[in-house]
C-alpha atoms as a PDB file:
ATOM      1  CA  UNK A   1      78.932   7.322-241.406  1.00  0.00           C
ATOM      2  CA  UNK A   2      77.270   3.989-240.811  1.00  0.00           C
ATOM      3  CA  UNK A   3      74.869   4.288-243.524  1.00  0.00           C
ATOM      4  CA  UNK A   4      77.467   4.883-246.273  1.00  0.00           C
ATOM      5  CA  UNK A   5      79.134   1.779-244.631  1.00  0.00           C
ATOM      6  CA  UNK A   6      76.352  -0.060-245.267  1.00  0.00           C
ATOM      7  CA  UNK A   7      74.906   1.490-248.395  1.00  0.00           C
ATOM      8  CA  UNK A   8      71.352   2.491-246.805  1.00  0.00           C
ATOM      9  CA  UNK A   9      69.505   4.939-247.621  1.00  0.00           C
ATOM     10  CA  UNK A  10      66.718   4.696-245.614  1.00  0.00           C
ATOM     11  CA  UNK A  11      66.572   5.554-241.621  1.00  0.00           C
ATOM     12  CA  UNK A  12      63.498   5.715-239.159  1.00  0.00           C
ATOM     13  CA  UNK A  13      64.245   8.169-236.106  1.00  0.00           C
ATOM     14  CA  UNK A  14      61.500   6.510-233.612  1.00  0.00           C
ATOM     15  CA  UNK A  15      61.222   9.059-230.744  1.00  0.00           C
ATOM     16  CA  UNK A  16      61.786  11.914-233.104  1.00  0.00           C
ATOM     17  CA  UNK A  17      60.903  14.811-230.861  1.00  0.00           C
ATOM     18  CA  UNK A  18      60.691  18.051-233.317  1.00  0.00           C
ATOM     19  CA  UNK A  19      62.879  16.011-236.006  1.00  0.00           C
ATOM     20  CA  UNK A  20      66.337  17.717-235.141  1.00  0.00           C
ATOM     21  CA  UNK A  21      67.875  14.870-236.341  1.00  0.00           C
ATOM     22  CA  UNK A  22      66.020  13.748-239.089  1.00  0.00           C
ATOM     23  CA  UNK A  23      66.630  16.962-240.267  1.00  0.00           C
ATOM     24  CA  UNK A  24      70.689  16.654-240.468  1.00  0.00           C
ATOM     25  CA  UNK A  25      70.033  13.119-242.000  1.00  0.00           C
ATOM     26  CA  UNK A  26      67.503  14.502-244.379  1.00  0.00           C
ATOM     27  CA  UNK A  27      68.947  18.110-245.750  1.00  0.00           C
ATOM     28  CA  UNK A  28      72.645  17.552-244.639  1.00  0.00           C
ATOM     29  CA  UNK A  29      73.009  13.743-245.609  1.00  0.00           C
ATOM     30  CA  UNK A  30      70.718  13.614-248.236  1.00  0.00           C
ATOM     31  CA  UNK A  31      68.744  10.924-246.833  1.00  0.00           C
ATOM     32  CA  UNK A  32      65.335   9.357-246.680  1.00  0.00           C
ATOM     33  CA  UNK A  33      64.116   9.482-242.913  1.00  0.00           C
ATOM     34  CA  UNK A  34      61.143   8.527-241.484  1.00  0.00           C
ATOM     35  CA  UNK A  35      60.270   9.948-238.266  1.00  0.00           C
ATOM     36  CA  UNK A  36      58.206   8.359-235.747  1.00  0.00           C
ATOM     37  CA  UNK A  37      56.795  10.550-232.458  1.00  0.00           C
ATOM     38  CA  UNK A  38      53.827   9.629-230.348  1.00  0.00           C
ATOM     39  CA  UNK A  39      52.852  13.641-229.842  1.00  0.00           C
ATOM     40  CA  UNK A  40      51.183  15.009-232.659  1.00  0.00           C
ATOM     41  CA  UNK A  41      52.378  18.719-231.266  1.00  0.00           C
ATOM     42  CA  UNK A  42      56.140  17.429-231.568  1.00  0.00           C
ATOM     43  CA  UNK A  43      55.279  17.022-235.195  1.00  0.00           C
ATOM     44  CA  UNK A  44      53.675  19.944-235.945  1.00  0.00           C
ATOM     45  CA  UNK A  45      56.840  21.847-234.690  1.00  0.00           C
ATOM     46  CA  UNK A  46      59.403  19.706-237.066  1.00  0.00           C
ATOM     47  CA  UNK A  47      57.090  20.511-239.865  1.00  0.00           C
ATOM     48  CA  UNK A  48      57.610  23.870-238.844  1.00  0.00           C
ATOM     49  CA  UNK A  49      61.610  23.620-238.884  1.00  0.00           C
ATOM     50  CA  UNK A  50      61.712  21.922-242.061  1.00  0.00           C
ATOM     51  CA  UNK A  51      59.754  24.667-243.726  1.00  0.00           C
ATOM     52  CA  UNK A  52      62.417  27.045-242.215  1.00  0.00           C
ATOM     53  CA  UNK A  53      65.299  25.270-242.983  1.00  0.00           C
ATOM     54  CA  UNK A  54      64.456  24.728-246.352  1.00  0.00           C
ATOM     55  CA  UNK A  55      63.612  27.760-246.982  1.00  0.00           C
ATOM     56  CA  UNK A  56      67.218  28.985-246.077  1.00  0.00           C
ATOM     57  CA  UNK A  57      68.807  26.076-247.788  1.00  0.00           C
ATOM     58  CA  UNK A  58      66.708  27.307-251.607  1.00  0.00           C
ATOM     59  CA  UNK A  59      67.537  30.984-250.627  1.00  0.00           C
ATOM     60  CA  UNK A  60      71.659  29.703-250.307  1.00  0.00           C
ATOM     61  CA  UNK A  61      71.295  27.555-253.422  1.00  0.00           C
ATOM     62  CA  UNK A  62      69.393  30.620-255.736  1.00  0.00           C
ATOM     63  CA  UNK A  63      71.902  32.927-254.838  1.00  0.00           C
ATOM     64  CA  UNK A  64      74.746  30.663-255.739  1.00  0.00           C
ATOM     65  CA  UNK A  65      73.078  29.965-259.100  1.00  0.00           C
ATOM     66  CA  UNK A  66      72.545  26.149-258.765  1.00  0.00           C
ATOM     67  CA  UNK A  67      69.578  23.796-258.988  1.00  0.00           C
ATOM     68  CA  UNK A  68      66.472  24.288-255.871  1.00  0.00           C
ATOM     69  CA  UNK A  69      66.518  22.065-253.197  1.00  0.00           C
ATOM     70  CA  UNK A  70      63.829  19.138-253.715  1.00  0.00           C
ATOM     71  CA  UNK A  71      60.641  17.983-251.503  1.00  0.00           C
ATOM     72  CA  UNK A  72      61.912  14.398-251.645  1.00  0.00           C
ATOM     73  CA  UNK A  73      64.705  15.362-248.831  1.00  0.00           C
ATOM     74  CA  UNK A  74      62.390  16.255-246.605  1.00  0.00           C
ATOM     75  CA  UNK A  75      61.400  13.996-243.553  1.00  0.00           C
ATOM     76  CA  UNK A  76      58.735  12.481-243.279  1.00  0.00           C
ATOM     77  CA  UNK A  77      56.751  12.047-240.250  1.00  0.00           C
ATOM     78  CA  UNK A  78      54.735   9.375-238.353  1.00  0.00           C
ATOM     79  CA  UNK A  79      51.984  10.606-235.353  1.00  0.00           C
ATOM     80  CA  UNK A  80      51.915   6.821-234.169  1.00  0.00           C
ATOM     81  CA  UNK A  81      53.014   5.681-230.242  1.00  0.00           C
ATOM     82  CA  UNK A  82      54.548   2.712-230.880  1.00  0.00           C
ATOM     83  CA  UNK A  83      54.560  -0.551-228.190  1.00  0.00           C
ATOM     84  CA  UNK A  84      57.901  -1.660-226.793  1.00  0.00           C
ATOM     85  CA  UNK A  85      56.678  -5.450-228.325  1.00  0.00           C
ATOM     86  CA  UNK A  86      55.618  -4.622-231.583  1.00  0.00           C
ATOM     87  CA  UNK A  87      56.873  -7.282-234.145  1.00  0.00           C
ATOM     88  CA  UNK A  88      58.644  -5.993-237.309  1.00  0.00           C
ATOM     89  CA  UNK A  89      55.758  -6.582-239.780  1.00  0.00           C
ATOM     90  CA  UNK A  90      53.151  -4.305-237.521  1.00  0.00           C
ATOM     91  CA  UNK A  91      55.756  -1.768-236.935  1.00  0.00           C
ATOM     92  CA  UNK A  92      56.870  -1.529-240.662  1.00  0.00           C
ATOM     93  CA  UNK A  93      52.885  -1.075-241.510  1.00  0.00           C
ATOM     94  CA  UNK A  94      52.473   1.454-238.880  1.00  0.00           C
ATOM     95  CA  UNK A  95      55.615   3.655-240.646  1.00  0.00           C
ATOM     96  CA  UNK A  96      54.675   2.988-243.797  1.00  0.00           C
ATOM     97  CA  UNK A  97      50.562   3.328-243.006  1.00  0.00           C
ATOM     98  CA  UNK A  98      50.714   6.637-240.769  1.00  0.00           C
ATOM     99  CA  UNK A  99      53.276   8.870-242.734  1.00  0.00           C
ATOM    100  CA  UNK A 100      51.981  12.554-242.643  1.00  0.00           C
END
């Protein structure tokens, strides 16, 4: 995987839909994603998967006897449309400003 490669940590998934993929990076990867989606509906839904998936993933990990999963794993998510021109320092201020 790239980010091992590369030692990050960090991703943003801009265009996120309902998070599918920020998900797998998140639960199954174990790392820190950002997701940014224009419609606030698309967010409400991954919100709404997490929950779920989390859920199952606590329920696996308490029957097995090992430690709950944490809330730091979780996505986070960004209801911001962002312009095709934006320049690095306004986009990293929109992530960083809007996270829900």
């Amino acid at each position: 995987m790239l980010c091992k490669a590369s030692a990050c940590s960090n991703v943003v998934d801009v265009g996120s839909g309902q998070g599918h993929l920020s998900r797998l990076l998140a639960f199954g990867y174990g790392l820190h994603v950002t997701s940014v989606e224009a419609d606030s509906s698309h967010v409400t839904g991954a919100r709404r998967f997490d929950s779920e998936v989390k859920r199952g993933i606590n329920k696996e990990i308490q029957n097995k006897g090992l430690q709950v999963l944490h809330a730091k794993l979780e996505p986070k998510y960004v209801a911001q449309r962002i312009a095709a021109n934006i320049s690095r320092d306004d986009f990293t201020s929109k992530v960083i400003g809007h996270q829900v």
